[in-house]
PDB file of N, CA and C in Angstrom:
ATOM      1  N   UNK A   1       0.837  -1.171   0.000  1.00  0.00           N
ATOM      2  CA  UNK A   1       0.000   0.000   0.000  1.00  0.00           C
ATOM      3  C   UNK A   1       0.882   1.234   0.000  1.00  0.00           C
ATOM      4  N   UNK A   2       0.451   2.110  -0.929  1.00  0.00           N
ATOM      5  CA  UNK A   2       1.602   3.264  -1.164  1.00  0.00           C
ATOM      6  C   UNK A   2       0.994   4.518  -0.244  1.00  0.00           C
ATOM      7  N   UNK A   3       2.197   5.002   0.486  1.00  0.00           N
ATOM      8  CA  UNK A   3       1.303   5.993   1.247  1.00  0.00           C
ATOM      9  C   UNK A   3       1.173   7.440   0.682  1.00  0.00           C
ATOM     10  N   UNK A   4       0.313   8.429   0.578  1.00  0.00           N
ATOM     11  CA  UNK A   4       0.025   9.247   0.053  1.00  0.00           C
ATOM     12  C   UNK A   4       1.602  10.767   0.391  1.00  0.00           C
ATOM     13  N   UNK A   5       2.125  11.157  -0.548  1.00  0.00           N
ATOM     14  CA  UNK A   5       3.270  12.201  -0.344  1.00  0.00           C
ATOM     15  C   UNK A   5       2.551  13.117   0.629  1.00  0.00           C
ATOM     16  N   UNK A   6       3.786  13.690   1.673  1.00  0.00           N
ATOM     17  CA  UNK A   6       3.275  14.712   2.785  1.00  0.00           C
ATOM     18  C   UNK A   6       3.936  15.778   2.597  1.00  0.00           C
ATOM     19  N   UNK A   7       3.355  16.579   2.488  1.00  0.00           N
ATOM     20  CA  UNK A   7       3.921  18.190   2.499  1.00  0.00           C
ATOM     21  C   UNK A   7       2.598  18.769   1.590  1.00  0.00           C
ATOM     22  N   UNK A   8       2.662  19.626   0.868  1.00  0.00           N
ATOM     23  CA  UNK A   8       1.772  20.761   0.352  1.00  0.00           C
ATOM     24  C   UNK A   8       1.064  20.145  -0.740  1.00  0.00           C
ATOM     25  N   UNK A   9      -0.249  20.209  -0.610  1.00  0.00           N
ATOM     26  CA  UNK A   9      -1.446  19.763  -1.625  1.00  0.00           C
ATOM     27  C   UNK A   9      -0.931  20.390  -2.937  1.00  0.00           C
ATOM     28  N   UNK A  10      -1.076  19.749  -3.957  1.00  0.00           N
ATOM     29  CA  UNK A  10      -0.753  20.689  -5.396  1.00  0.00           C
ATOM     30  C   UNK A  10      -2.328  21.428  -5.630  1.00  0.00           C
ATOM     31  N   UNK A  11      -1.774  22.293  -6.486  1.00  0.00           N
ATOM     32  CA  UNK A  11      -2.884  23.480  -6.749  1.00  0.00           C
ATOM     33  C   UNK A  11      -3.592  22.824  -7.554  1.00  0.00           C
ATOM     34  N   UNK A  12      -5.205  22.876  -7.735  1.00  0.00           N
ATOM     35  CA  UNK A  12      -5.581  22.575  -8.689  1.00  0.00           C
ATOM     36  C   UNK A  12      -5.417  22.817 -10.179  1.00  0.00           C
ATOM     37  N   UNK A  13      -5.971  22.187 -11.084  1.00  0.00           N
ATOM     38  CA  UNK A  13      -4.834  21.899 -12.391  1.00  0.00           C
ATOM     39  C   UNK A  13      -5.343  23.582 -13.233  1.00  0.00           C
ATOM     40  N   UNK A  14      -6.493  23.829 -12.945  1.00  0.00           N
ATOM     41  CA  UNK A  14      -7.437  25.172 -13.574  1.00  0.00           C
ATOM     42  C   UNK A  14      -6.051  26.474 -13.312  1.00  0.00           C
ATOM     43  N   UNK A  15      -5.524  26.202 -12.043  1.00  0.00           N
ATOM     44  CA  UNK A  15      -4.999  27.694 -11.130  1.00  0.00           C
ATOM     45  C   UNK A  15      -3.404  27.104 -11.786  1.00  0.00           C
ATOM     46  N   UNK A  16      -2.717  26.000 -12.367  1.00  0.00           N
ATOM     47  CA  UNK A  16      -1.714  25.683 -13.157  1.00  0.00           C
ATOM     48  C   UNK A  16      -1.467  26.446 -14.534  1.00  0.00           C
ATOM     49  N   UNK A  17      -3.041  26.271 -14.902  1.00  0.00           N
ATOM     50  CA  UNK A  17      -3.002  26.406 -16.574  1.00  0.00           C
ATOM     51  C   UNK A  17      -2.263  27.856 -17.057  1.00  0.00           C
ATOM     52  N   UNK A  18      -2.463  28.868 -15.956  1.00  0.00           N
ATOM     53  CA  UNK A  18      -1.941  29.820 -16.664  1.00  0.00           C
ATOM     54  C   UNK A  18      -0.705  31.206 -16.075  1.00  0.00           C
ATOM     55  N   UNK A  19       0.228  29.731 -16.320  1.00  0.00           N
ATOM     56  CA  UNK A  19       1.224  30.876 -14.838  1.00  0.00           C
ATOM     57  C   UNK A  19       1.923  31.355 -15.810  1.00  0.00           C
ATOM     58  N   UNK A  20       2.287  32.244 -15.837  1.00  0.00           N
ATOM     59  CA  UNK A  20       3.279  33.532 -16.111  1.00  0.00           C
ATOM     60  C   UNK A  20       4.822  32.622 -16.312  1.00  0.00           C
ATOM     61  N   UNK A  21       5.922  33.740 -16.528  1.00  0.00           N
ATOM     62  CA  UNK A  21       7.210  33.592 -16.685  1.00  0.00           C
ATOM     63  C   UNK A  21       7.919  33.300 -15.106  1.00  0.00           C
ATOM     64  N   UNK A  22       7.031  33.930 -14.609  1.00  0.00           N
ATOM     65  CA  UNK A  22       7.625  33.636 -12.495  1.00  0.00           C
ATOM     66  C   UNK A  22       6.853  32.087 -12.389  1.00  0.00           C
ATOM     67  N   UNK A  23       5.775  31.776 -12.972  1.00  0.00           N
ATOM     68  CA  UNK A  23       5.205  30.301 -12.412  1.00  0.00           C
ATOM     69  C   UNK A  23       4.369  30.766 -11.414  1.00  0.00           C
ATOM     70  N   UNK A  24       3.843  31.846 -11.656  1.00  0.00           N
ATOM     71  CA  UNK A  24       3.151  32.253 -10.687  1.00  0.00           C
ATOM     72  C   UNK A  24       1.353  32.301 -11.686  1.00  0.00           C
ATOM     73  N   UNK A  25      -0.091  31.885 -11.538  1.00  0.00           N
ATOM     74  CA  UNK A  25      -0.729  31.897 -11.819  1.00  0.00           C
ATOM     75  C   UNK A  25      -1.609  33.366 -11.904  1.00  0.00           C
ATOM     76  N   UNK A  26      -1.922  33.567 -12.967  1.00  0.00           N
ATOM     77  CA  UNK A  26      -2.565  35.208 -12.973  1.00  0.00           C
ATOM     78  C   UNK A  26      -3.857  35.081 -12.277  1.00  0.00           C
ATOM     79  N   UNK A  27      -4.646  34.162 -12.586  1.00  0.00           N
ATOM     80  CA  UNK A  27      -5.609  33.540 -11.558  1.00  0.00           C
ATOM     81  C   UNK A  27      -5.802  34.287  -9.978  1.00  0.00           C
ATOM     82  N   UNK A  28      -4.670  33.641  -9.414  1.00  0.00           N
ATOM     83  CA  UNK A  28      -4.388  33.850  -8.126  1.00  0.00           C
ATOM     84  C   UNK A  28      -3.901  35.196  -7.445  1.00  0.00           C
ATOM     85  N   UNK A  29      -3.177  36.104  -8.468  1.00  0.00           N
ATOM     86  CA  UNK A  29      -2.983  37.410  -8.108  1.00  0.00           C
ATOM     87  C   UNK A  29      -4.644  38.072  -8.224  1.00  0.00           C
ATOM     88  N   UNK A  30      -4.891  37.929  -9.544  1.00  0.00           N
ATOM     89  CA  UNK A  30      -6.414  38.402  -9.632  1.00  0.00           C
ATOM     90  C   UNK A  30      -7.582  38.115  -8.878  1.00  0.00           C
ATOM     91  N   UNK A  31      -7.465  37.133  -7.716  1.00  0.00           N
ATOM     92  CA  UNK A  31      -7.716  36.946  -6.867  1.00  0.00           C
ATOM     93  C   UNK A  31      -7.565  37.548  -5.101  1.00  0.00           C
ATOM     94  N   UNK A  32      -6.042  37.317  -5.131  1.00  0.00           N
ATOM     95  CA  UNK A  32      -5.655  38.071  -4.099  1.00  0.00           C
ATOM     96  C   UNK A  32      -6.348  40.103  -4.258  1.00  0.00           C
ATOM     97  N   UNK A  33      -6.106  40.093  -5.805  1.00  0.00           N
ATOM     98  CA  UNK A  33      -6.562  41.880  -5.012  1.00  0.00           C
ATOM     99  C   UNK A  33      -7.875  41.768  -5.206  1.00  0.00           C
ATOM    100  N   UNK A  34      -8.665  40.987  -5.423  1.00  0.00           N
ATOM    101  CA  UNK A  34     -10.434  40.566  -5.046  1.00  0.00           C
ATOM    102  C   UNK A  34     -10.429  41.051  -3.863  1.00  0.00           C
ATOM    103  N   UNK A  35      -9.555  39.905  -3.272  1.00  0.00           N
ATOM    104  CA  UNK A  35     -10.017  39.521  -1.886  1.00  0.00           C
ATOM    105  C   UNK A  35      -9.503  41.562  -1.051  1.00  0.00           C
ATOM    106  N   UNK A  36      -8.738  42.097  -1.255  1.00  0.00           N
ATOM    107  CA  UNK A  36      -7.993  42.993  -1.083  1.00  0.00           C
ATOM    108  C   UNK A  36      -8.952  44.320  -1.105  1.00  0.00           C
ATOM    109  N   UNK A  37      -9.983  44.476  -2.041  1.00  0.00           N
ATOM    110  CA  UNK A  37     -10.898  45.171  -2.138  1.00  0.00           C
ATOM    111  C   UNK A  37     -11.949  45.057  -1.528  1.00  0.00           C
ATOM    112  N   UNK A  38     -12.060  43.516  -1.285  1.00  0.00           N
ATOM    113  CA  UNK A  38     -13.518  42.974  -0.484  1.00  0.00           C
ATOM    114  C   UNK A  38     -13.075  43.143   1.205  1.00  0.00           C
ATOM    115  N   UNK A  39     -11.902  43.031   1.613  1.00  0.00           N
ATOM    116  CA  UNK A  39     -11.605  43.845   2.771  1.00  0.00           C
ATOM    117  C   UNK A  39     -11.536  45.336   3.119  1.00  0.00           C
ATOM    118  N   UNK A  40     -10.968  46.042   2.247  1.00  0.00           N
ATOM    119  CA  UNK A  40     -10.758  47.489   1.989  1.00  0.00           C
ATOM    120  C   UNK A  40     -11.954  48.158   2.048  1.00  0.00           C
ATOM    121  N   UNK A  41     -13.438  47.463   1.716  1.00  0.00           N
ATOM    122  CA  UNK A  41     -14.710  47.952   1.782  1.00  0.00           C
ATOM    123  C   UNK A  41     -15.442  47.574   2.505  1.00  0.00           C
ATOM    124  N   UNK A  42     -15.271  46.385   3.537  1.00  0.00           N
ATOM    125  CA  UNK A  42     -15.627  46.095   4.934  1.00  0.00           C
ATOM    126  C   UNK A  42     -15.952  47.027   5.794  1.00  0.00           C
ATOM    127  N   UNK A  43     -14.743  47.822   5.701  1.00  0.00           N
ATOM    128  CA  UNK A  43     -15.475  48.819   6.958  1.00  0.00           C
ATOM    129  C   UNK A  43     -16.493  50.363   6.565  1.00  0.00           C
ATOM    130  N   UNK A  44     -15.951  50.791   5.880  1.00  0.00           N
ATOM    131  CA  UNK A  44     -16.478  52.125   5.075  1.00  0.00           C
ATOM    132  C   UNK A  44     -18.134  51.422   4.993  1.00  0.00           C
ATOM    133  N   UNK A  45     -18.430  50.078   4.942  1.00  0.00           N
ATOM    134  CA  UNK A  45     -19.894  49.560   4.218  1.00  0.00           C
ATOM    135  C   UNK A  45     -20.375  49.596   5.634  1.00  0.00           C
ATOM    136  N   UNK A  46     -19.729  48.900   6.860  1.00  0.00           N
ATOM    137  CA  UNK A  46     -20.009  48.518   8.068  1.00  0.00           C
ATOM    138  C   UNK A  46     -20.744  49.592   8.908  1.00  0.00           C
ATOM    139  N   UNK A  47     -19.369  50.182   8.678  1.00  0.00           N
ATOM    140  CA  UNK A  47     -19.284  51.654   9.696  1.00  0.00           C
ATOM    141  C   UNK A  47     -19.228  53.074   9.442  1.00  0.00           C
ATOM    142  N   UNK A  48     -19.873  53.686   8.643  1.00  0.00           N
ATOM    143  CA  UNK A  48     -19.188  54.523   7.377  1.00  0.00           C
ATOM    144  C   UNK A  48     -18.951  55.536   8.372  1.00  0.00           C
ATOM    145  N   UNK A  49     -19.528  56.110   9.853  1.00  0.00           N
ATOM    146  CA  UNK A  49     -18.882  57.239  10.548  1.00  0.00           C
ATOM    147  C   UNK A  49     -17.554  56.908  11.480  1.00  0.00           C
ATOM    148  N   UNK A  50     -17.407  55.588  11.773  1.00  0.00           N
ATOM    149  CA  UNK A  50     -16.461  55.632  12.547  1.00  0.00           C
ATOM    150  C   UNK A  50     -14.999  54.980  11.428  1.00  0.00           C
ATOM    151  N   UNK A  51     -15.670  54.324  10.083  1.00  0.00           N
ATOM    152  CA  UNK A  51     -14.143  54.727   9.367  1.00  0.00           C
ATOM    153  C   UNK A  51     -14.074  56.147   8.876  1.00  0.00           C
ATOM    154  N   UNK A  52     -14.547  57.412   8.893  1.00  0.00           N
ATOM    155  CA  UNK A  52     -14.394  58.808   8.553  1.00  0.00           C
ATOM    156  C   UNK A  52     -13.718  59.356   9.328  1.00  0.00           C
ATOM    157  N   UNK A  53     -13.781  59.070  11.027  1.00  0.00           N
ATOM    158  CA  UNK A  53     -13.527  59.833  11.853  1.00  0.00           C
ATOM    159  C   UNK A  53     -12.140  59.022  11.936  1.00  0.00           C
ATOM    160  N   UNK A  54     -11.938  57.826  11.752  1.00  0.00           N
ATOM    161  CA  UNK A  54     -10.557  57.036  11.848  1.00  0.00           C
ATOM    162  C   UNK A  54      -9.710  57.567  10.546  1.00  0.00           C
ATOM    163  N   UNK A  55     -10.507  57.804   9.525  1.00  0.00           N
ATOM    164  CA  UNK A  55      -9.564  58.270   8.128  1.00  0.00           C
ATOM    165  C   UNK A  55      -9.220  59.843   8.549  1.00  0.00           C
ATOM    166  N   UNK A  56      -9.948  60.219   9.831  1.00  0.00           N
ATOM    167  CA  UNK A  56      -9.611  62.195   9.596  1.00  0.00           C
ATOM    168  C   UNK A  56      -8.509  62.028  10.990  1.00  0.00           C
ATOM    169  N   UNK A  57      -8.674  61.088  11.463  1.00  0.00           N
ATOM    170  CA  UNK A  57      -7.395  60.888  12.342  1.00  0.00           C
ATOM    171  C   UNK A  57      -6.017  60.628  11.821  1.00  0.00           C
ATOM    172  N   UNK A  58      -6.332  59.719  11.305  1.00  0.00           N
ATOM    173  CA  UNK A  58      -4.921  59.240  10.196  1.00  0.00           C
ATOM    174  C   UNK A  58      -4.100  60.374   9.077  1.00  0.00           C
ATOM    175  N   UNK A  59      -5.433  61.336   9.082  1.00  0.00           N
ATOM    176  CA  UNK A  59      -4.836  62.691   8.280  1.00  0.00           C
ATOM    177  C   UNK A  59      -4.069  63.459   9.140  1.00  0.00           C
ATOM    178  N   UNK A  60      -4.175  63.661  10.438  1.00  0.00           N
ATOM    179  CA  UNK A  60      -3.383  64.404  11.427  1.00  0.00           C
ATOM    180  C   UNK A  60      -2.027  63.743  11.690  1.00  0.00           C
ATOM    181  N   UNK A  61      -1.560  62.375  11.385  1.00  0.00           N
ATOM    182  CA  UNK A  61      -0.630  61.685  11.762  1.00  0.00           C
ATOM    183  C   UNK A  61       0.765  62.743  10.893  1.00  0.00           C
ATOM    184  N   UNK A  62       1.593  62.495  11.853  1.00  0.00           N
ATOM    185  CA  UNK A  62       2.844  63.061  11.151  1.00  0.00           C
ATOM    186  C   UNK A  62       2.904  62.199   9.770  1.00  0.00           C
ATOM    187  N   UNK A  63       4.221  62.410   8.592  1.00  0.00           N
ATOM    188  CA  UNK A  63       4.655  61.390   7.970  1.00  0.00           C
ATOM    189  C   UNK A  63       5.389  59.986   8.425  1.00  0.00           C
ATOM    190  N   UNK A  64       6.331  60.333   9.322  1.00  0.00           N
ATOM    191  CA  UNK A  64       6.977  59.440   9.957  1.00  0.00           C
ATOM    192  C   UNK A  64       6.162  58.422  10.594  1.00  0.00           C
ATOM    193  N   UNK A  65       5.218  58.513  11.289  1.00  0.00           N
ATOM    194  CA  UNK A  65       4.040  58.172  11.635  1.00  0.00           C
ATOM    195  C   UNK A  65       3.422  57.234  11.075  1.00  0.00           C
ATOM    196  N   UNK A  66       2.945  57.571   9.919  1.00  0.00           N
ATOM    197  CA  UNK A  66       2.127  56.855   8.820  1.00  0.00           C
ATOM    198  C   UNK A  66       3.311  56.130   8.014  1.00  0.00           C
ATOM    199  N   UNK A  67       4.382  56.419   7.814  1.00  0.00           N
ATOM    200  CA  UNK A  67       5.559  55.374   7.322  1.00  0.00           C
ATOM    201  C   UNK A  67       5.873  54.286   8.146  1.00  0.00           C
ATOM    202  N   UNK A  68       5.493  54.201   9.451  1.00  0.00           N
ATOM    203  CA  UNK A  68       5.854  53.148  10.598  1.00  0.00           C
ATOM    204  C   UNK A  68       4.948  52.340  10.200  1.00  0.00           C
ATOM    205  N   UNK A  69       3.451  52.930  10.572  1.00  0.00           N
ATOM    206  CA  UNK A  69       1.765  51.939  10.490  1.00  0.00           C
ATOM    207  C   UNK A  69       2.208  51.411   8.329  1.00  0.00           C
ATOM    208  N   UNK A  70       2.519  51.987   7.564  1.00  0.00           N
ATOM    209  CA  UNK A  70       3.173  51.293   6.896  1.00  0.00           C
ATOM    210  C   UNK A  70       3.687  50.077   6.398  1.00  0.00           C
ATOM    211  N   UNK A  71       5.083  50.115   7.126  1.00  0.00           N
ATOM    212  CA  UNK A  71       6.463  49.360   7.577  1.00  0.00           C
ATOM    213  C   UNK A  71       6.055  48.028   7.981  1.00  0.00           C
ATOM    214  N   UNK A  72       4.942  48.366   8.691  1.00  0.00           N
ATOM    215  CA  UNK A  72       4.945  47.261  10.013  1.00  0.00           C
ATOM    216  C   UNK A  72       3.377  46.579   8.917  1.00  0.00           C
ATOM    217  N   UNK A  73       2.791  47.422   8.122  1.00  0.00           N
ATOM    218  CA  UNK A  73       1.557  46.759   7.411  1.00  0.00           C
ATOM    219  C   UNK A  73       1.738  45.796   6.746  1.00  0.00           C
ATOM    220  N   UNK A  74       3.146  46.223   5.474  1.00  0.00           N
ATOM    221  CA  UNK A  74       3.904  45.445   5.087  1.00  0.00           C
ATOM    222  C   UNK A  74       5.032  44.246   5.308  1.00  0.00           C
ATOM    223  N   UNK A  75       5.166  44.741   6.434  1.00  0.00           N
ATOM    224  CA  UNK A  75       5.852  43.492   6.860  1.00  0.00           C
ATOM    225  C   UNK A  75       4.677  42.103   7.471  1.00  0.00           C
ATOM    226  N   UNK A  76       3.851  42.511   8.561  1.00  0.00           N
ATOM    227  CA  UNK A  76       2.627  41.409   8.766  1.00  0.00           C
ATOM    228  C   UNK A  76       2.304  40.954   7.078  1.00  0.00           C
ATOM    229  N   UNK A  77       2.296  41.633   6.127  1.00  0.00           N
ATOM    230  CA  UNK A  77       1.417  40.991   5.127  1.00  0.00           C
ATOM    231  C   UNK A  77       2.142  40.069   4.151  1.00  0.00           C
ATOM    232  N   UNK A  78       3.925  40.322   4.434  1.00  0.00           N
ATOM    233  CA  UNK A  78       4.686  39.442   3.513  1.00  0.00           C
ATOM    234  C   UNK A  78       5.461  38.357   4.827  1.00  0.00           C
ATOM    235  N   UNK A  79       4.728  38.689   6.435  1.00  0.00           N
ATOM    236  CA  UNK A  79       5.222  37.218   7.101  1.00  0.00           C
ATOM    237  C   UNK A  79       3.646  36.415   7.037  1.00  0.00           C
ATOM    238  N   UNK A  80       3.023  37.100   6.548  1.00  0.00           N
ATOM    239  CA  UNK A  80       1.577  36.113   6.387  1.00  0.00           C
ATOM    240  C   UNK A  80       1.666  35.776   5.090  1.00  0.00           C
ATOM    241  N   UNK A  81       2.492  36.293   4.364  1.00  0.00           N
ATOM    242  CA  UNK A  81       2.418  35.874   2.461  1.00  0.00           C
ATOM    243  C   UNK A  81       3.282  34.237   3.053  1.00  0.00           C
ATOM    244  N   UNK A  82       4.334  34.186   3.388  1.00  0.00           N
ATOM    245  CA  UNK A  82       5.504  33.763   3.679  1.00  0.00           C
ATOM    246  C   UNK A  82       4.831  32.199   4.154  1.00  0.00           C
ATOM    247  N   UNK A  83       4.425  32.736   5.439  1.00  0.00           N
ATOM    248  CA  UNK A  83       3.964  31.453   5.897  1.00  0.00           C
ATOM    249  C   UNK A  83       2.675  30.844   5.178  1.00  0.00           C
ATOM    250  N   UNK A  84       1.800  31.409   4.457  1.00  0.00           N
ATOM    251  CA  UNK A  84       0.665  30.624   3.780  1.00  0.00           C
ATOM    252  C   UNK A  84       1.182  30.226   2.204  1.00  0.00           C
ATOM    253  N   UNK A  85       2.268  30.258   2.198  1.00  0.00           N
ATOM    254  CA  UNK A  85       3.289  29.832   0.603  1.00  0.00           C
ATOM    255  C   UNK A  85       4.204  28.486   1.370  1.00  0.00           C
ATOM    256  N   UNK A  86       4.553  28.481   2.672  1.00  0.00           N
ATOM    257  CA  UNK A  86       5.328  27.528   3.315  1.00  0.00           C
ATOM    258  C   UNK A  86       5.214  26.473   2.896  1.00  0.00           C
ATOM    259  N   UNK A  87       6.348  25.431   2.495  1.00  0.00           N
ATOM    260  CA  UNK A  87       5.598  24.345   2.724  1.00  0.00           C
ATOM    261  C   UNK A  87       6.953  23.506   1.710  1.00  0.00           C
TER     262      UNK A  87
END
């Protein structure tokens, strides 16, 4: 009895068919900024006064300020790229 390989499920064959020169599927980027927009409009839909009063706060922030909340946005989002590519 052969036992099934362990480590990372392969992608389905649809999200294969059409990867780029990186091997990366256009599929899946066109996806990711789906998903990217469908968060980005979460709150404005949710809450539309308390993301206004949070967006007129964020206008008072120094630059340095808003380069940190940044820094640190980008970094959570490429150690969460990182680890959900692991494998």
């Amino acid at each position: 009895m052969a036992l099934a390989s362990v480590g990372r499920p392969r992608p389905p064959p649809h999200l294969l068919a059409n990867k780029g020169r990186d091997g990366v599927s256009s599929e899946i980027l066109w996806a990711a900024l789906a998903l990217v927009l469908v968060f980005e409009g979460l709150f404005p839909l949710l809450a539309p006064g308390r993301w206004r009063r949070t967006f007129e706060r964020l206008t008072e922030l120094k630059d340095g300020q808003l380069r940190f909340f940044g820094l640190v946005s980008v970094g959570l989002g490429l150690a969460l790229l990182a680890w959900a590519t692991a494998g």
